[in-house]
Protein backbone atom coordinates (compact mmCIF):
# COMPACT_ATOMS: atom_id res chain seq x y z
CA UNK A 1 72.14 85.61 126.22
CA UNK A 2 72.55 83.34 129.33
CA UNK A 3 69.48 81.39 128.09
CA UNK A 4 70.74 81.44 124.54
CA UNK A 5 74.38 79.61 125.85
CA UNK A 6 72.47 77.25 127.97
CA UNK A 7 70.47 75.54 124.90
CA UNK A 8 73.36 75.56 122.90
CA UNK A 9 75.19 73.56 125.43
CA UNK A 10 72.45 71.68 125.82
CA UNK A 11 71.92 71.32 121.82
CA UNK A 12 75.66 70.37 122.38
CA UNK A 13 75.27 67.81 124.83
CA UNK A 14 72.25 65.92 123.50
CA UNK A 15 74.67 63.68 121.24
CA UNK A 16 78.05 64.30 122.46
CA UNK A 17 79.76 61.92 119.74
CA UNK A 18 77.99 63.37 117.04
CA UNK A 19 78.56 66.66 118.08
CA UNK A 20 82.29 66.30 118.31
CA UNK A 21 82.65 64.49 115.12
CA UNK A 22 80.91 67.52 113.27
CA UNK A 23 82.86 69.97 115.36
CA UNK A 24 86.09 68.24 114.13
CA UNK A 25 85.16 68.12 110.29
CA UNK A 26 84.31 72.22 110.97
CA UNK A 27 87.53 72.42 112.27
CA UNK A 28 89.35 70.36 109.60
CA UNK A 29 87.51 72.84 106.76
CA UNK A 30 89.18 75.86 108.37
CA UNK A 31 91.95 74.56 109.13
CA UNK A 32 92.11 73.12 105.42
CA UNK A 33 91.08 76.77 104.22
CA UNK A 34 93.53 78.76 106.28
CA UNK A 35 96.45 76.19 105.10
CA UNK A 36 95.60 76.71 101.24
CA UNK A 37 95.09 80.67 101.66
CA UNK A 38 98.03 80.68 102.83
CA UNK A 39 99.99 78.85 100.64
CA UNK A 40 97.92 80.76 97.91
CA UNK A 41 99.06 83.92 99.66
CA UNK A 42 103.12 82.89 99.50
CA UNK A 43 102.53 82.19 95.78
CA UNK A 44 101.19 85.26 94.82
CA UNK A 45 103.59 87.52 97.11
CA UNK A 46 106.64 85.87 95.37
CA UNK A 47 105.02 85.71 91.81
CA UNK A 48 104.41 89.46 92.48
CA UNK A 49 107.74 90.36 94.00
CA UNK A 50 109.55 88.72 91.14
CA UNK A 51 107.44 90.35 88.66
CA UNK A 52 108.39 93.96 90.07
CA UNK A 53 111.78 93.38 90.55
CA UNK A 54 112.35 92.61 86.78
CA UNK A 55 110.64 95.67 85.82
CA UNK A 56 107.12 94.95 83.96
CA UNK A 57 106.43 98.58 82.83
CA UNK A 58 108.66 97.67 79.57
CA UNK A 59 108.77 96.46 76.13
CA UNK A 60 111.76 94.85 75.04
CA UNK A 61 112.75 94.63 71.59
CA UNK A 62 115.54 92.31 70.06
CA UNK A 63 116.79 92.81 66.08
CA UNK A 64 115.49 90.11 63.18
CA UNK A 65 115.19 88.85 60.20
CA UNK A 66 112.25 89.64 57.76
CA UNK A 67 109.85 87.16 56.98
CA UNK A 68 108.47 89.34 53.66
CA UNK A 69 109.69 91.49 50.94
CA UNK A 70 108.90 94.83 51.16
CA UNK A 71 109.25 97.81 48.64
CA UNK A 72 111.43 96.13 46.54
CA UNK A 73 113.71 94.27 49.30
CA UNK A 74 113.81 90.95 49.73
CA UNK A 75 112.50 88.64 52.48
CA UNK A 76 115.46 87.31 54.88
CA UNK A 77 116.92 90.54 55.60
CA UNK A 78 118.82 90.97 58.71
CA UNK A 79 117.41 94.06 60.80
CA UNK A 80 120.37 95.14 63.57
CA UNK A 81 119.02 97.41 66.58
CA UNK A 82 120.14 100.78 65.85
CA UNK A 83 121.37 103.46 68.39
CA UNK A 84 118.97 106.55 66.58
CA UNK A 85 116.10 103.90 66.29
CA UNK A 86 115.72 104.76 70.54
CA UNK A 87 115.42 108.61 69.93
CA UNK A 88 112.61 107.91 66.84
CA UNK A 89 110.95 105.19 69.29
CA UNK A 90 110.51 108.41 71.99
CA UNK A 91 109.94 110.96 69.95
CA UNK A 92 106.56 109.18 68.15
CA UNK A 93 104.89 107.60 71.53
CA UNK A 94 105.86 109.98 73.61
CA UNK A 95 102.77 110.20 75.51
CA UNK A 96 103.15 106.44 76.80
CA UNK A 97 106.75 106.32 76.49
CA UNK A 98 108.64 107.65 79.97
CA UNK A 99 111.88 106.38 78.40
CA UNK A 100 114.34 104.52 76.36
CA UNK A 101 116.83 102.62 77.57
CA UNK A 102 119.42 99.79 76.17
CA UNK A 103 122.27 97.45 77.23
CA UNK A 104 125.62 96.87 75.75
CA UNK A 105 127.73 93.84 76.84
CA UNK A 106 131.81 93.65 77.07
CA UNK A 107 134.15 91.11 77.57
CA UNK A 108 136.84 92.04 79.32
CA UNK A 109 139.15 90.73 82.31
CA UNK A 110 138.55 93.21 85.33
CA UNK A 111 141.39 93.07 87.72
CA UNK A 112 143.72 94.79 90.69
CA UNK A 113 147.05 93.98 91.47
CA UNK A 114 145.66 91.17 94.14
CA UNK A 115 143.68 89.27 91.77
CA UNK A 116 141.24 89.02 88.70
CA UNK A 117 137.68 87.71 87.76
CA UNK A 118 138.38 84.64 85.51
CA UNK A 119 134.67 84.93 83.81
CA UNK A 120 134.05 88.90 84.43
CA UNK A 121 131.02 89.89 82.58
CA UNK A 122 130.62 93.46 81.85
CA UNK A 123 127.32 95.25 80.92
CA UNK A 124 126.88 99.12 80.18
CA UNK A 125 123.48 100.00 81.34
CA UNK A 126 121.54 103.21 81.96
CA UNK A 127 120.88 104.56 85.44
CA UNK A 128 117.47 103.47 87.25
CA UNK A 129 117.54 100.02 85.05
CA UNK A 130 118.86 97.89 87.67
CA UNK A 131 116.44 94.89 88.31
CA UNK A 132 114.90 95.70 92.04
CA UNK A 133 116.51 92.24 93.20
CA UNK A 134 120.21 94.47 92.72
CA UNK A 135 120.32 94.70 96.37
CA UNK A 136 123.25 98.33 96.94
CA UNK A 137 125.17 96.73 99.72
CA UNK A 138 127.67 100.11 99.82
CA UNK A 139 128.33 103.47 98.15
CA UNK A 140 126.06 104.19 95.23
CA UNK A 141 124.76 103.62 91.66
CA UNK A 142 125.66 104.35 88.25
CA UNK A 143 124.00 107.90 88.06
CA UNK A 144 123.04 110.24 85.34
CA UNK A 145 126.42 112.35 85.70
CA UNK A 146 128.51 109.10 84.99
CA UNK A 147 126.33 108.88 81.62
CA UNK A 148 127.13 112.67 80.58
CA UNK A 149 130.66 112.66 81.19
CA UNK A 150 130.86 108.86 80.52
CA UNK A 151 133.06 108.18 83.75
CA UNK A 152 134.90 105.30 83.97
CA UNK A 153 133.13 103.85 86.91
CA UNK A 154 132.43 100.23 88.02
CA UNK A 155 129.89 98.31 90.24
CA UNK A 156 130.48 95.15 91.29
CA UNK A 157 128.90 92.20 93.05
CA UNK A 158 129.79 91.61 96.55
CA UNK A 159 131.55 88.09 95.35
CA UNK A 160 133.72 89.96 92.76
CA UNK A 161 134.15 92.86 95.33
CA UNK A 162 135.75 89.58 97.74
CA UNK A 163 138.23 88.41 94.94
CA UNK A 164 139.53 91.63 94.03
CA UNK A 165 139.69 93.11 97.78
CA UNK A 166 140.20 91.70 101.15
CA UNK A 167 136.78 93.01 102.44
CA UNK A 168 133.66 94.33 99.95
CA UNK A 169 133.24 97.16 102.01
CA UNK A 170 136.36 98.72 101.90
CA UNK A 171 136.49 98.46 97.52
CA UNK A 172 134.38 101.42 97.18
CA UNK A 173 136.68 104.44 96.21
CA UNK A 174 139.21 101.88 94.70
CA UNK A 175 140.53 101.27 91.46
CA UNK A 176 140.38 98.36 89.53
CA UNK A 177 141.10 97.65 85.63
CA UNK A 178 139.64 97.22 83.01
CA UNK A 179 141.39 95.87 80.40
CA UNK A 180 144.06 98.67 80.50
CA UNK A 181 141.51 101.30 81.42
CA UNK A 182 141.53 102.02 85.11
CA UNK A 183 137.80 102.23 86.94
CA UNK A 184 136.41 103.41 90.36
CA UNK A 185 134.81 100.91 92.24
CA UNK A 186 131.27 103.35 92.93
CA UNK A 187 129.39 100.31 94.68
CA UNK A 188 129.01 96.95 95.99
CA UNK A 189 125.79 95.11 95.03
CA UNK A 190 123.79 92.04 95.77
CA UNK A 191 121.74 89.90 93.12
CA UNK A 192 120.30 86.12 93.50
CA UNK A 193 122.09 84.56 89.91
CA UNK A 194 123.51 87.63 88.60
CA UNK A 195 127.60 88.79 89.33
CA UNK A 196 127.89 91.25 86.46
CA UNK A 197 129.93 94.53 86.94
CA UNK A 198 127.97 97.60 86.07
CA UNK A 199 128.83 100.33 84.35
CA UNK A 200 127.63 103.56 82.79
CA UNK A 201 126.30 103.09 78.64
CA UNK A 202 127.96 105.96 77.12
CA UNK A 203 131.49 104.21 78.73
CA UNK A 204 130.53 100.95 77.14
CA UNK A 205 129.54 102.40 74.05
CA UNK A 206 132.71 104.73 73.75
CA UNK A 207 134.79 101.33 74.75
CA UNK A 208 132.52 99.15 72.31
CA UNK A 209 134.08 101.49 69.67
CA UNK A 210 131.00 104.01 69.10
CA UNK A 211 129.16 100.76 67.40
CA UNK A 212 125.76 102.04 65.81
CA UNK A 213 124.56 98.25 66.64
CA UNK A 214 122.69 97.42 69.58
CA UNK A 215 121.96 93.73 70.92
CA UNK A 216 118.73 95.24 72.93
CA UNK A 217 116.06 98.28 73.43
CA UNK A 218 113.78 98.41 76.26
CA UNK A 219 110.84 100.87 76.20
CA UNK A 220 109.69 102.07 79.80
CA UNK A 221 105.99 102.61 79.33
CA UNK A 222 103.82 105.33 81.26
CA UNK A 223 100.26 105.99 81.17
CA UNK A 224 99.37 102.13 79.81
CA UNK A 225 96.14 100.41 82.19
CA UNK A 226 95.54 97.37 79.89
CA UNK A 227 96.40 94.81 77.80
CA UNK A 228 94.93 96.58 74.84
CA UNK A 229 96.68 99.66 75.40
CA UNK A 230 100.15 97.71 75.69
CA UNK A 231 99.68 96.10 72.64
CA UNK A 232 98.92 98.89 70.63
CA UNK A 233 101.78 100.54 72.07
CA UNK A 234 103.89 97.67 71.01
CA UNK A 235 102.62 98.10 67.69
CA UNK A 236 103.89 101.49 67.49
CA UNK A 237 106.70 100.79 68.48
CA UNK A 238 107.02 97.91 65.89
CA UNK A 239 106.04 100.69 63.10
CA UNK A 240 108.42 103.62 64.34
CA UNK A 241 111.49 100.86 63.78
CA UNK A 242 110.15 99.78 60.61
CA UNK A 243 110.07 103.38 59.19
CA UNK A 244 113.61 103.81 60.02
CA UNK A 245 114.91 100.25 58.97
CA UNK A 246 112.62 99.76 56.10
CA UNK A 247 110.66 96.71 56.46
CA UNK A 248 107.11 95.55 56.36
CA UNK A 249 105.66 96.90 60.02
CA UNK A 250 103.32 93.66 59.94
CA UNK A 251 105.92 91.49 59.99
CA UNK A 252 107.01 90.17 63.17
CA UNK A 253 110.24 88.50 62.59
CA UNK A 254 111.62 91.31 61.69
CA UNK A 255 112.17 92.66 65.09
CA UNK A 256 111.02 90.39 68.24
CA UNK A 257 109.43 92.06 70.98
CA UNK A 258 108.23 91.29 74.34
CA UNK A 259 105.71 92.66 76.30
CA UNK A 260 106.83 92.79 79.76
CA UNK A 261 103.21 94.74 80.71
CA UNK A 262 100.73 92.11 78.95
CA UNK A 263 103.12 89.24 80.76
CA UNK A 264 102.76 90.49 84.39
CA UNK A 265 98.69 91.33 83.84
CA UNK A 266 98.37 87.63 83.03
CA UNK A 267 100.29 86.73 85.76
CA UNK A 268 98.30 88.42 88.13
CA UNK A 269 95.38 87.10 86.21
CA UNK A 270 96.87 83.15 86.77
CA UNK A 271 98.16 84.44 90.21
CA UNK A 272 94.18 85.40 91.16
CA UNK A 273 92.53 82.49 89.62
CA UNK A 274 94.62 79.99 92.06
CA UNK A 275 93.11 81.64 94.81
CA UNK A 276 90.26 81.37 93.61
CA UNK A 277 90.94 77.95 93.49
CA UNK A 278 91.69 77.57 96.88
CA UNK A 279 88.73 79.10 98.40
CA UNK A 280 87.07 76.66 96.04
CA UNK A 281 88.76 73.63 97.53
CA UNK A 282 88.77 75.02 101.01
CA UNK A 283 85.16 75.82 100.89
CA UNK A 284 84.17 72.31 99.78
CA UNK A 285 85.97 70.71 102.70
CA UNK A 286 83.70 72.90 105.11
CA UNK A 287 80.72 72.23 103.81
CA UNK A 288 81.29 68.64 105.39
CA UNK A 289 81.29 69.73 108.42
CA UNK A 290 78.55 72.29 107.53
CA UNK A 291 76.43 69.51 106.63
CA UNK A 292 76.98 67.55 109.99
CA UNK A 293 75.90 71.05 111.93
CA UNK A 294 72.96 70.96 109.91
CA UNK A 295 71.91 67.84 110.88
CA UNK A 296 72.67 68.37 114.44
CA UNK A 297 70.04 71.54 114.48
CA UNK A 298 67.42 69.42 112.34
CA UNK A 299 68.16 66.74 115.23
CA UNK A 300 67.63 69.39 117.95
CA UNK A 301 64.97 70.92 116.32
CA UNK A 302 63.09 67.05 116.45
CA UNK A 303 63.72 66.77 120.15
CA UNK A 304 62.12 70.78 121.02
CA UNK A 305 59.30 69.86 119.35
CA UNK A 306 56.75 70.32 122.31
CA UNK A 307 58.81 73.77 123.65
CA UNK A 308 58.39 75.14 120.10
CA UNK A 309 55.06 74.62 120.53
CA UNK A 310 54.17 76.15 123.55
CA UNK A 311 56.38 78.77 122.54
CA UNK A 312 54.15 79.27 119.18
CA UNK A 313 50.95 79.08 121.58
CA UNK A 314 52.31 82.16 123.67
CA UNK A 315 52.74 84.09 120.96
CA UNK A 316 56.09 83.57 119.66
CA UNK A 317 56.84 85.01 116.28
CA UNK A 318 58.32 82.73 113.50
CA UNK A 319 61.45 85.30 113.21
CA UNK A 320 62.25 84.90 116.80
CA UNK A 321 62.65 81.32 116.24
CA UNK A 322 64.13 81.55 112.91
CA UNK A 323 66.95 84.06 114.60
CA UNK A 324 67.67 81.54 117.88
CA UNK A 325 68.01 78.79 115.95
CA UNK A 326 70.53 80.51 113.49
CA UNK A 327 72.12 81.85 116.11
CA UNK A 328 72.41 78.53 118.07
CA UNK A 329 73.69 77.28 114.54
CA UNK A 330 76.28 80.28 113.97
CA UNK A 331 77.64 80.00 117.47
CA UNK A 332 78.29 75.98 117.27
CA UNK A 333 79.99 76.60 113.88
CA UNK A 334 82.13 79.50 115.24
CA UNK A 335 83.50 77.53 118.17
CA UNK A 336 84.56 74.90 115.78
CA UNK A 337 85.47 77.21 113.70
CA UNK A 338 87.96 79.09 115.57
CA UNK A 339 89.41 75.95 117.13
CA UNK A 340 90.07 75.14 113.19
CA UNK A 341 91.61 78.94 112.94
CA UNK A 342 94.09 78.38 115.96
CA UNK A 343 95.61 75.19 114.30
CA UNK A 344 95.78 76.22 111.10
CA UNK A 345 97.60 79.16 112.10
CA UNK A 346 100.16 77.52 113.57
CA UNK A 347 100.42 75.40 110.68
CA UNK A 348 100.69 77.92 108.73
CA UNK A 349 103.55 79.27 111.15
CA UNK A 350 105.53 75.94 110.73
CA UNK A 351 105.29 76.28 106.64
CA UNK A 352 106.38 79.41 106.61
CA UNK A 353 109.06 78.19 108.65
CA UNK A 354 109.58 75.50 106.61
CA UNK A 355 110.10 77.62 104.01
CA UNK A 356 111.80 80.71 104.68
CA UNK A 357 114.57 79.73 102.11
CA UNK A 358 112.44 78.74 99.84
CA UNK A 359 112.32 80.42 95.99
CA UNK A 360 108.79 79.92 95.55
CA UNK A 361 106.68 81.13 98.43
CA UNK A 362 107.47 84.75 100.06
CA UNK A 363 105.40 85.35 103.30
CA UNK A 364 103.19 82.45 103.29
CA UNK A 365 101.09 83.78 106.71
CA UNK A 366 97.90 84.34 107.97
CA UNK A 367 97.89 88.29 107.87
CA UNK A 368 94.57 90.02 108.96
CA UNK A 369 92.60 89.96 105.64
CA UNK A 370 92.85 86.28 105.89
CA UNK A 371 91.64 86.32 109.30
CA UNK A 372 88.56 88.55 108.28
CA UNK A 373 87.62 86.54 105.27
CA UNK A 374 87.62 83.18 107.30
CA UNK A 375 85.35 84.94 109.80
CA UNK A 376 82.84 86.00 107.45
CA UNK A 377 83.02 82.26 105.86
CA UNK A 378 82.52 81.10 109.32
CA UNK A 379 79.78 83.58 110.12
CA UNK A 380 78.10 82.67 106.93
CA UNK A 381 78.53 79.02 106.92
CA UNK A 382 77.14 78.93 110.50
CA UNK A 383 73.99 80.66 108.58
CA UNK A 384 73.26 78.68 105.66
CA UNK A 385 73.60 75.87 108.71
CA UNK A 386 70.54 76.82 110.72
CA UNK A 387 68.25 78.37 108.26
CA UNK A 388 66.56 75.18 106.89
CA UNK A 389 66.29 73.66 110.43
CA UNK A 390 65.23 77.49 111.41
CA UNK A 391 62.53 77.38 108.54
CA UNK A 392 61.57 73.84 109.85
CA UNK A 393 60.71 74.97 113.18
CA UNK A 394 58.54 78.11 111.87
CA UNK A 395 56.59 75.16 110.79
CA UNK A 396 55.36 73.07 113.43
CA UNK A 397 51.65 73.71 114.20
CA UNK A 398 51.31 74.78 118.11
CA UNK A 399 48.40 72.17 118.39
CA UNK A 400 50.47 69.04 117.05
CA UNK A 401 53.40 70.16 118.49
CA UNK A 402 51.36 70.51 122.28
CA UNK A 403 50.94 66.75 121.54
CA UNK A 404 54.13 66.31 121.07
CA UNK A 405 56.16 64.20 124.07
């Protein structure tokens, strides 16, 4: 081992500005590949948070207009949502279907004696539909009680919760109206964009005068692994409406529906391809420097000439020499390397910094796969380096090489 340092110091040494010129280009390629993992790595941890938090285990569905007659009805038919079509939707895919949900929006003017919300926007939903970016600041959510006894109940965003009361943690347990209906504020809640207040769907549809219309149906899919399987599933779906509302089950306008499942695969599928990218990129920068160490072991190869062969004349195996000069070649690359590992690390540090408020990276560090995978790129790099010089000096004839001054 001692040996083994020495001649790579020396291997080092023997051109000291050509030495640190490749060291700094192996350096620049990790640091250049750390820097775009990472950034690759903030992209895909906010593409994937934001594809969670709205839910992607759905299919949405939205009422149409039919594009072609069908038993005797005429094309340009408007098709309304119904309420029953969401019990026929569960009852003929129930094996991928965990449930069926919908949304009714109000207008209405919630209020207290201290104030009111001048643009209030109220939406009836079901419980467990809240986007996961609905952030419960205090008390609790609309649960399955307040749908079976269709309590008048409210939640409200933290900025409504301010208008209405003096402090957002002391509305829960108050009252507040709406319209000339009087509601318990249940919870306080957090969301990026949206300031909606919340409450149960059987008290919007009761206040929304039992209407049989609905504006949307979301399908909450279970057991689906692919694209395929989503699809056909939104086919079915597609076909259980049409049997109820009477339309061609081929034709899309109709009903419009949106695959919330296929969308977040091919996100993922986009998400993986730009880091894919990246390595790409990142490995194409090293392999400048990987070039330079190259050279520098074909150079010190040159210059050992006469010890190779006196080495070869004592017996000294072509593997041996194939394994010290990788090793001589793996060793330069990883010093490099690592110095290129430090800096882009705190590079890293100072983007994520940078951009701790920002709404398109999440997390942009170096975490420990990162660390591992630049490693083995190092390890391997360092390799490919010293084999051809390696193989060169497996080929130098003890005799000529004796000559050799």
């Amino acid at each position: 081992m001692i040996d083994l340092a020495k001649e790579i110091w020396q291997t080092m040494c023997t051109n000291k500005l050509r030495t640190i010129l490749t060291g700094i280009s192996v350096a620049w390629g990790i640091f250049m590949l750390i820097l775009l993992l990472s950034i690759s790595h903030g992209l895909l941890n906010h593409s994937m948070e934001f594809m969670a938090s709205n839910d992607p285990n759905r299919i949405s569905v939205w009422g149409g207009r039919t594009s072609k007659a069908y038993m005797g009805l005429k094309e340009g038919r408007d098709i309304p949502l119904r309420y029953k079509y969401m019990d026929v939707i569960k009852e003929d895919s129930k094996d991928n279907v965990e449930k069926v949900t919908s949304t009714i929006y109000l207008s209405g003017t919630v209020s207290t004696n201290k104030d009111y919300l001048s643009s209030s926007s109220v939406v009836g939903m079901y419980p467990g539909t809240l986007s996961a970016r609905n952030k419960l600041l205090y008390g609790r959510e609309i649960n399955q009680a307040d749908m079976q006894q269709q309590r008048k109940v409210i939640m409200l965003h933290k900025k409504s919760a301010a208008v209405l009361f003096d402090k957002p943690e002391e509305a829960v347990g108050k009252y507040v109206k709406l319209g000339n209906l009087a509601f318990t504020v249940v919870g306080i809640y957090d969301h990026d964009w949206e300031q909606t207040s919340i409450i149960p769907f059987t008290t919007a549809y009761a206040l929304s005068g039992y209407s049989d219309q609905l504006q949307r149906i979301d399908v909450h899919i279970k057991g689906i692994s692919n694209e395929q399987e989503s699809a056909a599933l939104e086919k079915e779906v597609r076909h259980s409406i049409a049997k109820s509302a009477i339309f061609d089950p081929d034709d899309e306008s109709a009903v419009w529906t949106f695959d919330r499942f296929a969308s977040y695969i091919n996100n993922i599928r986009s998400t993986n391809y730009l880091n894919i990218a990246m390595w790409v990129i990142g490995l194409l920068t090293l392999i400048t420097g990987i070039v330079g160490v190259s050279n520098i072991m074909f150079v010190s190869v040159k210059e050992r000439t006469h010890e190779i062969g006196i080495r070869r004349a004592i017996g000294a195996k072509p593997r041996n020499l194939i394994v010290q000069v990788v090793l001589e070649s793996i060793v330069l690359t990883t010093c490099f390397g690592y110095i290129g590992i430090v800096l882009g690390t705190v590079a890293v540090e100072i983007f994520s910094y940078a951009t701790r408020d920002s709404q398109f990276f999440l997390n942009p560090t170096v975490d420990i796969s990162i660390a591992i995978q630049v490693t083995i790129a190092l390890i391997i790099a360092g390799a490919l380096a010293g084999l051809f010089p390696a193989i060169r000096a497996t080929k130098v004839r003890p005799v000529e090489a004796l000559r050799d001054e």
